[in-house]
N, C-alpha and C. Protein backbone atom coordinates (compact mmCIF):
# COMPACT_ATOMS: atom_id res chain seq x y z
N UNK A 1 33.36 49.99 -18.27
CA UNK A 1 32.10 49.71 -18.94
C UNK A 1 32.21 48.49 -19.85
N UNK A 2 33.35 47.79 -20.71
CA UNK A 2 33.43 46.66 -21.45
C UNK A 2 33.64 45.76 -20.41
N UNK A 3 33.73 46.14 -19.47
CA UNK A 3 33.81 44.43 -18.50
C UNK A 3 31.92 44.12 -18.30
N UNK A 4 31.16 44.73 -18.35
CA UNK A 4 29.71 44.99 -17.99
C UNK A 4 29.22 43.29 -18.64
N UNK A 5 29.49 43.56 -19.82
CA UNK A 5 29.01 42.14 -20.54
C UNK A 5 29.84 41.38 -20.76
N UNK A 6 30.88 41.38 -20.46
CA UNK A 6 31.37 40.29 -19.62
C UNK A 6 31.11 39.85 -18.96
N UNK A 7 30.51 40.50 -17.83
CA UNK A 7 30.34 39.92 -16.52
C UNK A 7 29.01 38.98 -16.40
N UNK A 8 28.12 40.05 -17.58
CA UNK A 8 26.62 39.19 -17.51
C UNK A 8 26.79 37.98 -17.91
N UNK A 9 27.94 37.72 -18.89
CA UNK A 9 28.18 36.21 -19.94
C UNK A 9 28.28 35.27 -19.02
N UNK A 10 29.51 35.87 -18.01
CA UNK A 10 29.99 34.82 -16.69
C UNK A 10 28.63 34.60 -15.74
N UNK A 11 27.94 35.77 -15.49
CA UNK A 11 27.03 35.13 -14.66
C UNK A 11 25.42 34.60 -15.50
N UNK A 12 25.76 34.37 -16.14
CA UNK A 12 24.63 33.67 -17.20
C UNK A 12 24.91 32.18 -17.42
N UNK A 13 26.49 32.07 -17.54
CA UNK A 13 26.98 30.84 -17.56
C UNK A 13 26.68 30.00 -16.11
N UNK A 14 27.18 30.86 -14.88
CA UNK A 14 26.93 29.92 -13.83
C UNK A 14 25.68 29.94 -13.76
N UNK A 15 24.75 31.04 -13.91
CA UNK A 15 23.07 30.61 -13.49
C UNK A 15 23.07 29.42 -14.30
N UNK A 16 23.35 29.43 -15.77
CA UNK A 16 23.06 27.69 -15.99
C UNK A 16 23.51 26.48 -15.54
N UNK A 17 24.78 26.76 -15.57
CA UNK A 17 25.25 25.74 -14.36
C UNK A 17 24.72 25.22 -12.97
N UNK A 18 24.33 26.13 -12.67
CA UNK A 18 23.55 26.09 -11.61
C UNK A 18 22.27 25.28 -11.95
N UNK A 19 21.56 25.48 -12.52
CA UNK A 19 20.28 25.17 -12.80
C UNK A 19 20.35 23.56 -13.30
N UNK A 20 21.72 23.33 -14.41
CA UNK A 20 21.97 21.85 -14.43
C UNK A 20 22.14 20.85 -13.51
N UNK A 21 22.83 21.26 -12.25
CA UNK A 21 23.16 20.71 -11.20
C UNK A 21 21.79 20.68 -10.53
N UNK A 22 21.29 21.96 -10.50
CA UNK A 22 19.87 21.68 -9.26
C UNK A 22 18.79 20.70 -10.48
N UNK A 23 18.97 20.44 -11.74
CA UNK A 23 18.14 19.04 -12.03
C UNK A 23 18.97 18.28 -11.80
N UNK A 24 20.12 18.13 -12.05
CA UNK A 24 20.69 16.73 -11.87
C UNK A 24 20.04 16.28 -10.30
N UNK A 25 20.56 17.13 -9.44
CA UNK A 25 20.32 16.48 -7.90
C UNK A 25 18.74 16.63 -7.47
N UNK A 26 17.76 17.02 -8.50
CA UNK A 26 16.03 17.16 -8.36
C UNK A 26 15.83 15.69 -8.92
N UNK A 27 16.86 15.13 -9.54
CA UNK A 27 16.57 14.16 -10.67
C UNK A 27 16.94 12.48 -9.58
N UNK A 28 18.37 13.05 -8.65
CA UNK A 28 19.24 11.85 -8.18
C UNK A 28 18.10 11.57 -6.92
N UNK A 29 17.64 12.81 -6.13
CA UNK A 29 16.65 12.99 -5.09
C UNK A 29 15.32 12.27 -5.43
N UNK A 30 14.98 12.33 -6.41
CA UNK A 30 13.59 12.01 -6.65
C UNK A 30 13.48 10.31 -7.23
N UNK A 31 14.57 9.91 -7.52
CA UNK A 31 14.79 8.39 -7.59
C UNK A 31 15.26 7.78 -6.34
N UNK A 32 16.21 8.53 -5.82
CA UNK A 32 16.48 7.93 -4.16
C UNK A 32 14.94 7.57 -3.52
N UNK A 33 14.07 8.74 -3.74
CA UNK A 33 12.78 8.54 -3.05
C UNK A 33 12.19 7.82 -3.49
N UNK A 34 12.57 7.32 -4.86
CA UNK A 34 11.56 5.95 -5.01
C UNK A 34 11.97 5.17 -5.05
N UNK A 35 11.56 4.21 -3.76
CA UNK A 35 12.47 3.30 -3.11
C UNK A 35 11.30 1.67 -3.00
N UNK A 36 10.18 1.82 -3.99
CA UNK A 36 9.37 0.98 -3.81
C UNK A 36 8.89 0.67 -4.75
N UNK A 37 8.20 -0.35 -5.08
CA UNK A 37 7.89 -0.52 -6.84
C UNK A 37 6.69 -1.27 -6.57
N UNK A 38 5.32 -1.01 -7.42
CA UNK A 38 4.25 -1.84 -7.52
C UNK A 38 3.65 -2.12 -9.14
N UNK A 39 3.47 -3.48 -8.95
CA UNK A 39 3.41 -3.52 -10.43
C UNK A 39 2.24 -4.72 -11.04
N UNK A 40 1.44 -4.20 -11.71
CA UNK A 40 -0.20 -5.09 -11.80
C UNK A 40 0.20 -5.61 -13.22
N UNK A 41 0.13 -6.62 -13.77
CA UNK A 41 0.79 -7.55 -15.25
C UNK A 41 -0.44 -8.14 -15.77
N UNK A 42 -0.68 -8.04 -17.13
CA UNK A 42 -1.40 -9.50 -17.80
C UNK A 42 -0.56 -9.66 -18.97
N UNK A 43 -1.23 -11.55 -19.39
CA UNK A 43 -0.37 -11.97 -20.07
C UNK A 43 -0.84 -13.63 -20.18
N UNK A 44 -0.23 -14.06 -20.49
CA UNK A 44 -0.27 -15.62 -20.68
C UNK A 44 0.45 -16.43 -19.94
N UNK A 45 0.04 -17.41 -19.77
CA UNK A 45 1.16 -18.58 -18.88
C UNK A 45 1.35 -19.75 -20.35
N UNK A 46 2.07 -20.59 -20.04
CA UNK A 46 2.74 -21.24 -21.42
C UNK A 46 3.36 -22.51 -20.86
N UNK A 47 2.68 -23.64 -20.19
CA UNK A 47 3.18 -24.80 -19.26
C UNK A 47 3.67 -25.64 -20.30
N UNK A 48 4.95 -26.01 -19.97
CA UNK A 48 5.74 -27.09 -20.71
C UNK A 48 5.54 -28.22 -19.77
N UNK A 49 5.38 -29.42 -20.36
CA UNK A 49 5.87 -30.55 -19.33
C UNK A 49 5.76 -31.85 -20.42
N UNK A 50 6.90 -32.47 -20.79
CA UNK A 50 6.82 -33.51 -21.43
C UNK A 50 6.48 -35.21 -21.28
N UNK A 51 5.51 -35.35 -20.66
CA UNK A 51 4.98 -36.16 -20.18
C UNK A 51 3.31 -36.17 -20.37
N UNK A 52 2.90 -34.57 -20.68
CA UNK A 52 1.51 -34.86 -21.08
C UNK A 52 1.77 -33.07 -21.59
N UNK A 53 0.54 -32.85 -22.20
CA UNK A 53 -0.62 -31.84 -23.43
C UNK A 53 -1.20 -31.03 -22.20
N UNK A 54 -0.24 -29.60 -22.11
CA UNK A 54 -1.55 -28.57 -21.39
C UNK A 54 -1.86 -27.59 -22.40
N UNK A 55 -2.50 -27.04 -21.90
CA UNK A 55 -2.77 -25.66 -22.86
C UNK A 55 -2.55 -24.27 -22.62
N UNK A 56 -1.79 -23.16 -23.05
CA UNK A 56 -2.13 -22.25 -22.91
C UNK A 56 -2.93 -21.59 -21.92
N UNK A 57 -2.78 -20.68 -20.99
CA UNK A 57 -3.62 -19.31 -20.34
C UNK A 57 -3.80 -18.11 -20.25
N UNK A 58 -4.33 -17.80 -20.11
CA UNK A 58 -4.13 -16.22 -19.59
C UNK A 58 -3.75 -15.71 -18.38
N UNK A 59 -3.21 -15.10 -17.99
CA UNK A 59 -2.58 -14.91 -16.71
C UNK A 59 -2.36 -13.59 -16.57
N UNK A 60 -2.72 -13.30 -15.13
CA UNK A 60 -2.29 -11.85 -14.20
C UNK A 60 -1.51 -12.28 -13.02
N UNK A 61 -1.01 -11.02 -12.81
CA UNK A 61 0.12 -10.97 -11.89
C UNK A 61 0.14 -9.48 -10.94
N UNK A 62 0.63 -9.75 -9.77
CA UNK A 62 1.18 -8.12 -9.34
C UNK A 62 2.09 -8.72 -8.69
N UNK A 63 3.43 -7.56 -8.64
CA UNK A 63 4.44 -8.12 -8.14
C UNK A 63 4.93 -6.52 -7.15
N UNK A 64 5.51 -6.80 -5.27
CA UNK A 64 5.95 -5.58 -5.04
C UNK A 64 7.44 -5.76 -4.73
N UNK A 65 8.44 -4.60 -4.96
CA UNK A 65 9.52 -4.66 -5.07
C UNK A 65 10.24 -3.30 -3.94
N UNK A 66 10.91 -3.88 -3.03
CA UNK A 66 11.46 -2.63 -2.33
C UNK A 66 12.96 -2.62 -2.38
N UNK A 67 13.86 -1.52 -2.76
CA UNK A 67 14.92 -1.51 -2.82
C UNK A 67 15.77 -1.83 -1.76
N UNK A 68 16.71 -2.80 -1.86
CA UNK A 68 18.00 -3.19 -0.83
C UNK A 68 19.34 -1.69 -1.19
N UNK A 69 19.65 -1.96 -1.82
CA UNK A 69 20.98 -1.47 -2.35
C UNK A 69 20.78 -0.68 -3.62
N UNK A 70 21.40 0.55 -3.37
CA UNK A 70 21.39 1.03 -4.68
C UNK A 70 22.87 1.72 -4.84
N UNK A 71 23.60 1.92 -6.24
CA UNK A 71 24.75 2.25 -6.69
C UNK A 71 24.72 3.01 -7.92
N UNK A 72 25.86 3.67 -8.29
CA UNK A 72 25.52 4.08 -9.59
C UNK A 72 25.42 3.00 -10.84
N UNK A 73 24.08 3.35 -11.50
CA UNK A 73 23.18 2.76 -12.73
C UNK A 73 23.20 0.69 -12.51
N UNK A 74 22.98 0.61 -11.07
CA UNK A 74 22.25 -0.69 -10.12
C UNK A 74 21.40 -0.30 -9.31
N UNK A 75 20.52 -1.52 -9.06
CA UNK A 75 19.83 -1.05 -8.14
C UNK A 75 19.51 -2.57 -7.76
N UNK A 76 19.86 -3.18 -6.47
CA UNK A 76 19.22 -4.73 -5.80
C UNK A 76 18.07 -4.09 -4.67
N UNK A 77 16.96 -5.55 -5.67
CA UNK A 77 15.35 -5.18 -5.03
C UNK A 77 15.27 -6.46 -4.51
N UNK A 78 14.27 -6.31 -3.39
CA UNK A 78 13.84 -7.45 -2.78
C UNK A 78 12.14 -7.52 -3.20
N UNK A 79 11.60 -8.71 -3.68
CA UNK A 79 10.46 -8.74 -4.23
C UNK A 79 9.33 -9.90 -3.94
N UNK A 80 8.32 -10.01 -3.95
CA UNK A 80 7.34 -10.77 -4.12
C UNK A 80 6.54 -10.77 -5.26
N UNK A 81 6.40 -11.98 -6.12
CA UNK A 81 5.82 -12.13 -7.33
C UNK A 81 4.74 -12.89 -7.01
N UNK A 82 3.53 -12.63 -7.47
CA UNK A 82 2.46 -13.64 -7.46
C UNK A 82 1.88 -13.25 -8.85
N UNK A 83 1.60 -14.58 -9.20
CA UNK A 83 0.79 -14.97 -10.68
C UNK A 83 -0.34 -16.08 -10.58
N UNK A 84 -1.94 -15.67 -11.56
CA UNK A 84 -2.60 -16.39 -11.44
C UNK A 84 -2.60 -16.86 -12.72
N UNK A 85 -2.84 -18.07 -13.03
CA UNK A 85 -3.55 -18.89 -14.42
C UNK A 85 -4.41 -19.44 -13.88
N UNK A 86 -5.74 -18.67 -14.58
CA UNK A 86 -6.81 -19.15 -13.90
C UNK A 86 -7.89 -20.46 -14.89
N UNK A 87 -7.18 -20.59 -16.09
CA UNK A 87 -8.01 -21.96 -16.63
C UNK A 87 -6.73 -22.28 -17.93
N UNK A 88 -5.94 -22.99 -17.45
CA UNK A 88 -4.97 -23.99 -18.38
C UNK A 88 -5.77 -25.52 -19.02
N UNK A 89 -5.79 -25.91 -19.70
CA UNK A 89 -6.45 -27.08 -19.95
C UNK A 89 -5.26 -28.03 -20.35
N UNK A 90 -5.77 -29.16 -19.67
CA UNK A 90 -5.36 -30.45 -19.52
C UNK A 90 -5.96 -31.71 -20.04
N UNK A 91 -4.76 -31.98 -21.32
CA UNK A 91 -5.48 -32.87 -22.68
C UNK A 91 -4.93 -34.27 -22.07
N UNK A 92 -4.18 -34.54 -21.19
CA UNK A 92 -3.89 -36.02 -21.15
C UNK A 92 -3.87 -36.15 -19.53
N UNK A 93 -4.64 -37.63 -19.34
CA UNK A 93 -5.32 -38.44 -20.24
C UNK A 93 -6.59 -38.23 -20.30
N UNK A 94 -7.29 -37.05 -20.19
CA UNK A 94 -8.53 -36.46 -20.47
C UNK A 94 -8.76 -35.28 -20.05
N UNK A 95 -9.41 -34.79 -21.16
CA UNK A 95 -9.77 -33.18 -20.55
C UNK A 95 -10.43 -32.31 -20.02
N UNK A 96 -9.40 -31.84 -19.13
CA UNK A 96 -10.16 -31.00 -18.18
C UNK A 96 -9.46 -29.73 -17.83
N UNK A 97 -9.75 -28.62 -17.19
CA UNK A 97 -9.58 -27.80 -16.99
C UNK A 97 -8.64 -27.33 -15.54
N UNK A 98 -7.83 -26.74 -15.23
CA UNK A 98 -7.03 -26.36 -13.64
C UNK A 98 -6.00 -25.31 -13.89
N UNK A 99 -6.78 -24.40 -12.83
CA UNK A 99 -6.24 -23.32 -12.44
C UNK A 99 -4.70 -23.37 -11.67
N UNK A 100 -3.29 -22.58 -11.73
CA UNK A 100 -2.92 -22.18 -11.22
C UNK A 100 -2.13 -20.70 -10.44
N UNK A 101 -1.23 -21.06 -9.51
CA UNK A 101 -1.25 -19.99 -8.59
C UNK A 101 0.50 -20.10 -8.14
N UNK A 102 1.24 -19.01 -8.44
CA UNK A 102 2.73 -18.97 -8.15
C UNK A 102 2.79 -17.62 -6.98
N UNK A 103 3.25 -17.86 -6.20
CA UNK A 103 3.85 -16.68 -5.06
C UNK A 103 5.23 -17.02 -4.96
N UNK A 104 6.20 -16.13 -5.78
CA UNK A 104 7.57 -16.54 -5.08
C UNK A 104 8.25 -15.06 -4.83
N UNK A 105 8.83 -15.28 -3.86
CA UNK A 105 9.68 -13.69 -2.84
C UNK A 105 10.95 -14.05 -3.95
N UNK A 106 11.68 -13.06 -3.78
CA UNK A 106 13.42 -13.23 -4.32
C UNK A 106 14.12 -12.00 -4.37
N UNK A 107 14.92 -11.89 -5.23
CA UNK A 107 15.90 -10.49 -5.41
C UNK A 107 15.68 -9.88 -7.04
N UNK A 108 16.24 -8.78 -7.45
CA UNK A 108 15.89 -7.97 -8.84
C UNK A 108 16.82 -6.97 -8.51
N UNK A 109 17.77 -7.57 -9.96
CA UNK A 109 18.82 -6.44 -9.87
C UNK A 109 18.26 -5.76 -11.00
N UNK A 110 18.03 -4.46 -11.32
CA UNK A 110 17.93 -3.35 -11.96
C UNK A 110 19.00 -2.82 -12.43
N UNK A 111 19.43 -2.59 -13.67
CA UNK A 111 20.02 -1.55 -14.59
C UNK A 111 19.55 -0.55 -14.87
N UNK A 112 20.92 0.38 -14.66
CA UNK A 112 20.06 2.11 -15.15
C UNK A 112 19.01 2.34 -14.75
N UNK A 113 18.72 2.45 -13.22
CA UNK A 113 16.96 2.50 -12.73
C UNK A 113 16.63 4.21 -13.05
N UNK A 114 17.79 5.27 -12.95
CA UNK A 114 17.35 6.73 -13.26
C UNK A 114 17.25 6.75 -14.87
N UNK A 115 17.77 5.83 -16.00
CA UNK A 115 17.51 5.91 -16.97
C UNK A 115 15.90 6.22 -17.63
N UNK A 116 15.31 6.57 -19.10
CA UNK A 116 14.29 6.11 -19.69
C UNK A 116 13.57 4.81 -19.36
N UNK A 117 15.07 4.25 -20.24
CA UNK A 117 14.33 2.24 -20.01
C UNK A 117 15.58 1.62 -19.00
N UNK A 118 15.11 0.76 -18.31
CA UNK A 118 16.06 0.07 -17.66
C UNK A 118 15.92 -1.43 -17.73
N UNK A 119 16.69 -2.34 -17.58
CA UNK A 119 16.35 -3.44 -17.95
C UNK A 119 16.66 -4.20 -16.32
N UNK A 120 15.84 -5.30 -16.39
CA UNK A 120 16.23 -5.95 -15.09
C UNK A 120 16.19 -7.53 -14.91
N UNK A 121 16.74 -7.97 -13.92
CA UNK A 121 16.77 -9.92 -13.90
C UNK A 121 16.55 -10.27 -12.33
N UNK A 122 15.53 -11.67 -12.61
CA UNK A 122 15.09 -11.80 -11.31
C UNK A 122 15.11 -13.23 -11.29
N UNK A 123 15.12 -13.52 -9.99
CA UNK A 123 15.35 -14.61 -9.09
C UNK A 123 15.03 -15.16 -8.13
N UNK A 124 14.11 -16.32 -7.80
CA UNK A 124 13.77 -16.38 -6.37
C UNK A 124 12.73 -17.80 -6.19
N UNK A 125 12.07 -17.78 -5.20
CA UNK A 125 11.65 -19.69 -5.12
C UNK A 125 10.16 -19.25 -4.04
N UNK A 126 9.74 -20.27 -4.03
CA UNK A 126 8.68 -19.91 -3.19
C UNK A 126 7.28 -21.30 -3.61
N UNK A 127 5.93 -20.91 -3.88
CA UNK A 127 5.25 -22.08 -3.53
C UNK A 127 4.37 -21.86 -4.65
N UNK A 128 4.05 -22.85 -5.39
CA UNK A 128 2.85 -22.78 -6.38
C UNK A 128 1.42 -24.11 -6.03
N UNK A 129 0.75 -23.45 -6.46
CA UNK A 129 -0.67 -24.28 -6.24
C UNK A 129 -1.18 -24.80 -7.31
N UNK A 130 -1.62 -26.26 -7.72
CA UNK A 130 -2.54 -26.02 -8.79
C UNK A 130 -3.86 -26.87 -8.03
N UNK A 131 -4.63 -26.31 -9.53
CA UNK A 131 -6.35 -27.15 -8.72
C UNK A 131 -7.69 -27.18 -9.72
N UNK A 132 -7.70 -28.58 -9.84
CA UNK A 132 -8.48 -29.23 -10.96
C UNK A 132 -9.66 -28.89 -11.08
N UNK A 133 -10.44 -28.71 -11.88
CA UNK A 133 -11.64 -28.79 -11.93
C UNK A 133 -12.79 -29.26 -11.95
N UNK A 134 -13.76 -29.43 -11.19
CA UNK A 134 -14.92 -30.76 -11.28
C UNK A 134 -15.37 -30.88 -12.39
N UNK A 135 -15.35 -32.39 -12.57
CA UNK A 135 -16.11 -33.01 -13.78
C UNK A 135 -17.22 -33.80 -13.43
N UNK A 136 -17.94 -34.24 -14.38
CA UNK A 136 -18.91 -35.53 -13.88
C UNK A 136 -18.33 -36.83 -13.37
N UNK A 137 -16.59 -37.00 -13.85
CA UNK A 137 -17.02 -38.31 -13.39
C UNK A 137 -15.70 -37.98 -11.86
N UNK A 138 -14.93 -36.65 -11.72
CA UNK A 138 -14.03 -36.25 -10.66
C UNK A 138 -14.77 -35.24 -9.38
N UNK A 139 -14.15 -34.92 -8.65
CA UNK A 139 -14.15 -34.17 -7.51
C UNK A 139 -12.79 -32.93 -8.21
N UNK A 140 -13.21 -31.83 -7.64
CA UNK A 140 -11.68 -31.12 -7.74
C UNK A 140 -10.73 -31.82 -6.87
N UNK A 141 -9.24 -31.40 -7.16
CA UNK A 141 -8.23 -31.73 -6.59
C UNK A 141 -7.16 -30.90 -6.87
N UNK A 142 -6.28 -30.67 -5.30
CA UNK A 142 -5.49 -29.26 -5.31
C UNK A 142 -3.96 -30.12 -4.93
N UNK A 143 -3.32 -29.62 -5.71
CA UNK A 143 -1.53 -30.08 -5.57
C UNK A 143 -0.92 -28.62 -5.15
N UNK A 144 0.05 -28.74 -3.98
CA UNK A 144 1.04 -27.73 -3.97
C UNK A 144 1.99 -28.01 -4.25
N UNK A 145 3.05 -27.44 -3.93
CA UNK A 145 4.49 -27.80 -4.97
C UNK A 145 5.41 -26.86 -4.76
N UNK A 146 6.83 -27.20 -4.77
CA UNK A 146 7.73 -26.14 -4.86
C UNK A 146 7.99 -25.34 -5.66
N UNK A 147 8.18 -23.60 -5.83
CA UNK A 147 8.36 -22.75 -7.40
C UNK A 147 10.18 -22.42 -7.40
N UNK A 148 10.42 -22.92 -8.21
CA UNK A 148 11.76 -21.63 -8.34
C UNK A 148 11.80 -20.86 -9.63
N UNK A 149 11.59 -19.52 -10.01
CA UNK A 149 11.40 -18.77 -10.69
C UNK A 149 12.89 -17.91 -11.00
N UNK A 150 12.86 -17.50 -12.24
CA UNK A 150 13.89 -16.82 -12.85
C UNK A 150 13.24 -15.87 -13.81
N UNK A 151 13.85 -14.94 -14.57
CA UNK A 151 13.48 -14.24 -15.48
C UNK A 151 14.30 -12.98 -15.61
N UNK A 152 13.46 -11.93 -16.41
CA UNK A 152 14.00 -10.80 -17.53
C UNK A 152 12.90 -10.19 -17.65
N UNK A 153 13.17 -8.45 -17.88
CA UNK A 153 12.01 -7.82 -18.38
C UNK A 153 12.74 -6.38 -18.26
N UNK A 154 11.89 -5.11 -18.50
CA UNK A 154 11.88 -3.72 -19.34
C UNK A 154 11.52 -3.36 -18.71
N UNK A 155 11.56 -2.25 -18.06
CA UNK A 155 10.58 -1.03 -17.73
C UNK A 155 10.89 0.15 -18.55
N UNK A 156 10.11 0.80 -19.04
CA UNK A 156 9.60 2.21 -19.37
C UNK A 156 9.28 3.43 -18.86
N UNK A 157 9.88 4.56 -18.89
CA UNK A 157 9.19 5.03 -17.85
C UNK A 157 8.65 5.97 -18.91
N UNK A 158 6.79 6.11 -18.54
CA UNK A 158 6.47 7.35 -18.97
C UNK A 158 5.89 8.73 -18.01
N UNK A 159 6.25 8.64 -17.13
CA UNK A 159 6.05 9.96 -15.95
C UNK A 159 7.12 9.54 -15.15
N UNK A 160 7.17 10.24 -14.03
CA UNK A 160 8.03 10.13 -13.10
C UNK A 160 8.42 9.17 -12.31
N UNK A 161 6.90 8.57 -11.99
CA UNK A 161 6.69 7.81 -11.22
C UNK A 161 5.93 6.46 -11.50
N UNK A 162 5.77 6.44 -13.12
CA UNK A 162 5.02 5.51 -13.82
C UNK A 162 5.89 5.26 -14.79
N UNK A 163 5.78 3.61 -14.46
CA UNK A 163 6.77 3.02 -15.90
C UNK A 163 5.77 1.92 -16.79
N UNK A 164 5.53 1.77 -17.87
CA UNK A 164 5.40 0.48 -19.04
C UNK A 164 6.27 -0.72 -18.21
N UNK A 165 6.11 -1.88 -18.22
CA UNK A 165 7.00 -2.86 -17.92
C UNK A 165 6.31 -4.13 -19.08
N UNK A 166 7.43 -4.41 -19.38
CA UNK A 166 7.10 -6.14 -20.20
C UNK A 166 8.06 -7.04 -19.48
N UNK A 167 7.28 -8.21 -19.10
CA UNK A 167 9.00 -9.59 -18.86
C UNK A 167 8.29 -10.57 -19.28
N UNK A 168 9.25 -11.87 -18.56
CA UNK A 168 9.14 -13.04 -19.20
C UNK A 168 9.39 -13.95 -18.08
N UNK A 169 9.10 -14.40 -17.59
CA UNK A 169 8.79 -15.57 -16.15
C UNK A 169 9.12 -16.70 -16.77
N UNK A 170 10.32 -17.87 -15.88
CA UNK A 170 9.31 -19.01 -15.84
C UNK A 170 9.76 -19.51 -14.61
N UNK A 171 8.30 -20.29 -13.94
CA UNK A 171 8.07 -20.52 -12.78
C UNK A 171 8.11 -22.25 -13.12
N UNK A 172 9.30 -22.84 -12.32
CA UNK A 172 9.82 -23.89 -12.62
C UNK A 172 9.64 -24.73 -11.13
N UNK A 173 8.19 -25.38 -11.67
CA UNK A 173 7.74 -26.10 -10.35
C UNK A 173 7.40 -27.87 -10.54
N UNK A 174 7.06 -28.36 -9.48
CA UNK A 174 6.56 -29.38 -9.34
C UNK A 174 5.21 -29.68 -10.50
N UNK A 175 4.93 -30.47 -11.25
CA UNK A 175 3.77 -30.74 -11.78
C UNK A 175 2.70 -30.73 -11.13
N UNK A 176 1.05 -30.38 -12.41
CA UNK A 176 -0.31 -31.08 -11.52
C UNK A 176 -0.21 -31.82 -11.14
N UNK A 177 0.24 -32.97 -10.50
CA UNK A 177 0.40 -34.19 -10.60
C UNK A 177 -0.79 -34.84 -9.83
N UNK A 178 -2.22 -34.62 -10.44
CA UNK A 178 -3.32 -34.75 -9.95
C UNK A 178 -3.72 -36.47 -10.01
N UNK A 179 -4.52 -36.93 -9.03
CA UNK A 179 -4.32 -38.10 -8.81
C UNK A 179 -4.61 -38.96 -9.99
N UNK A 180 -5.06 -38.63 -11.58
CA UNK A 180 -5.28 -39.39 -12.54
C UNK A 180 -3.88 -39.75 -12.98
N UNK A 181 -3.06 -38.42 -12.67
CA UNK A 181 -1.86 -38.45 -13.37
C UNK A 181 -0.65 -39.12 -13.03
N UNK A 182 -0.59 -39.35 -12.07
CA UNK A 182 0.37 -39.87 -10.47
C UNK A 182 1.66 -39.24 -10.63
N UNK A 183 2.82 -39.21 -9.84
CA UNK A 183 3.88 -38.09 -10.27
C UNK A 183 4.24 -38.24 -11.61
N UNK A 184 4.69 -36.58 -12.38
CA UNK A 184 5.13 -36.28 -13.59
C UNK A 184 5.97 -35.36 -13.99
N UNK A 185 7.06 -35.78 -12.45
CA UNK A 185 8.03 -34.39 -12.30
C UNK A 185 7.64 -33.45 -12.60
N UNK A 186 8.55 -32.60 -13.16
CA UNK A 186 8.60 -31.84 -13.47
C UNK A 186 8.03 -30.31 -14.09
N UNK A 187 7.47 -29.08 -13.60
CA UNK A 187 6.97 -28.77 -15.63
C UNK A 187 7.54 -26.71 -15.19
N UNK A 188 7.92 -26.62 -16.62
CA UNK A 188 8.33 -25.16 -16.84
C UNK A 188 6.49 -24.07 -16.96
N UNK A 189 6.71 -23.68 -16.46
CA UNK A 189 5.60 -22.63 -16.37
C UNK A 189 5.72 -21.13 -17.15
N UNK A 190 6.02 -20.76 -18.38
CA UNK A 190 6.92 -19.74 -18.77
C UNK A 190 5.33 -18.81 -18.88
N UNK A 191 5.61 -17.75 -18.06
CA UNK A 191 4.30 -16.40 -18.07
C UNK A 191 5.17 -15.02 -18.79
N UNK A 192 4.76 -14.95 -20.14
CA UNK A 192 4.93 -13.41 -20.36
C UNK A 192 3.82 -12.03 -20.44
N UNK A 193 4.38 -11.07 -19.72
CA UNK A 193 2.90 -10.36 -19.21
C UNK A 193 3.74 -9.00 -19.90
N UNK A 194 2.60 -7.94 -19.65
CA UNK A 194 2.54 -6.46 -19.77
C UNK A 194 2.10 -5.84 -18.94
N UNK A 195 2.21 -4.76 -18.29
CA UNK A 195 1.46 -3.84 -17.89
C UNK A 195 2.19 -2.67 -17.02
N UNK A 196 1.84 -1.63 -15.75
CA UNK A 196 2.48 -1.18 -15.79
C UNK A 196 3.13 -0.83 -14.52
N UNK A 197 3.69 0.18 -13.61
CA UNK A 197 4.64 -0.15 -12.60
C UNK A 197 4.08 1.34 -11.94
N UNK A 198 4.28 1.34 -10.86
CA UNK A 198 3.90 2.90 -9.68
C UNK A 198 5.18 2.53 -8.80
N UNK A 199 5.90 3.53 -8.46
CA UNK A 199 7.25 3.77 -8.35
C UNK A 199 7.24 4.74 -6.62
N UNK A 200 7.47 4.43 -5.88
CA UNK A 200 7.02 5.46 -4.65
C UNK A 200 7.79 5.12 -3.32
């Protein structure tokens, strides 16, 4: 009869044990399955180019991400980023207004993706558009251009399958180099956005 509660102690202990393990592997299962990432952003774009005066935008983005490789607390994504700035203004040598447009594919390595927060870095190249706006005395005019993009950013997760995300872009392309302007190399495009992520 003194072995009785004993025995319940031992099997009280493994039912918990048990029960830790069946979350751990409810927990490892249910991130394996999310093997896809969609993610809708706003935010600002922030064009550097030292050769002339832009201004400030506002900018949206969605970006989708499907997992290559995953390891313990890594995870390599393969991705497509697209971002709009849909009215930057352009002070030199007169002002006017032009929209642009970044699509670049690349890779995203992820830290701690089963974590709370995970942090991640991205990489990749692809094509940006810009395109002027009519004035009285212009026609619009559209430049394409090469992007190569880099960056950093957060995710959050607040459900399972829903994360917070913040980053920081910059989309490092060819200038407007609209025909007032004639080439002007270079210009940094730095977009930092918010919003949030669906995981599936």
């Amino acid at each position: 009869m003194k072995s009785f509660p004993r025995n319940l102690t031992v099997l009280r202990n493994f039912a918990n044990v048990l029960m830790l393990g069946f979350c751990f592997l409810a927990t490892v299962v249910a991130a394996n399955a999310q093997q896809n990432e969609l993610a809708i952003t706003v935010g600002g774009q922030f064009p550097r180019n030292n050769l002339f005066d832009t201004g400030a935008s506002f900018a949206v983005g969605g970006n989708y991400a499907s997992r290559l490789l995953h390891v313990p607390l890594a995870s390599l994504y393969f991705e497509v980023s697209v971002v709009a700035g849909p009215k930057s203004v352009l002070r030199l040598p007169s002002r006017s207004n032009y929209s642009s447009l970044f699509i670049a594919p690349g890779l995203k390595l992820k830290l701690a993706p089963e974590f709370p927060v995970s942090p991640y870095f991205a990489v990749g190249g692809g094509f940006a558009r810009f395109h002027s706006d009519a004035t009285a005395t212009t026609s619009g005019e559209s430049v394409n251009t090469g992007v190569f993009d880099y960056g950093a950013g957060l995710d959050m997760k607040i459900f399972p399958a829903l994360s917070v995300r913040g980053e920081v872009r910059d989309f490092f392309s060819g200038s407007p180099s609209f025909s007032a302007l004639g080439d002007t190399g270079r210009q940094h495009n730095v977009v930092a956005q918010t919003g949030i992520v669906l995981r599936f």
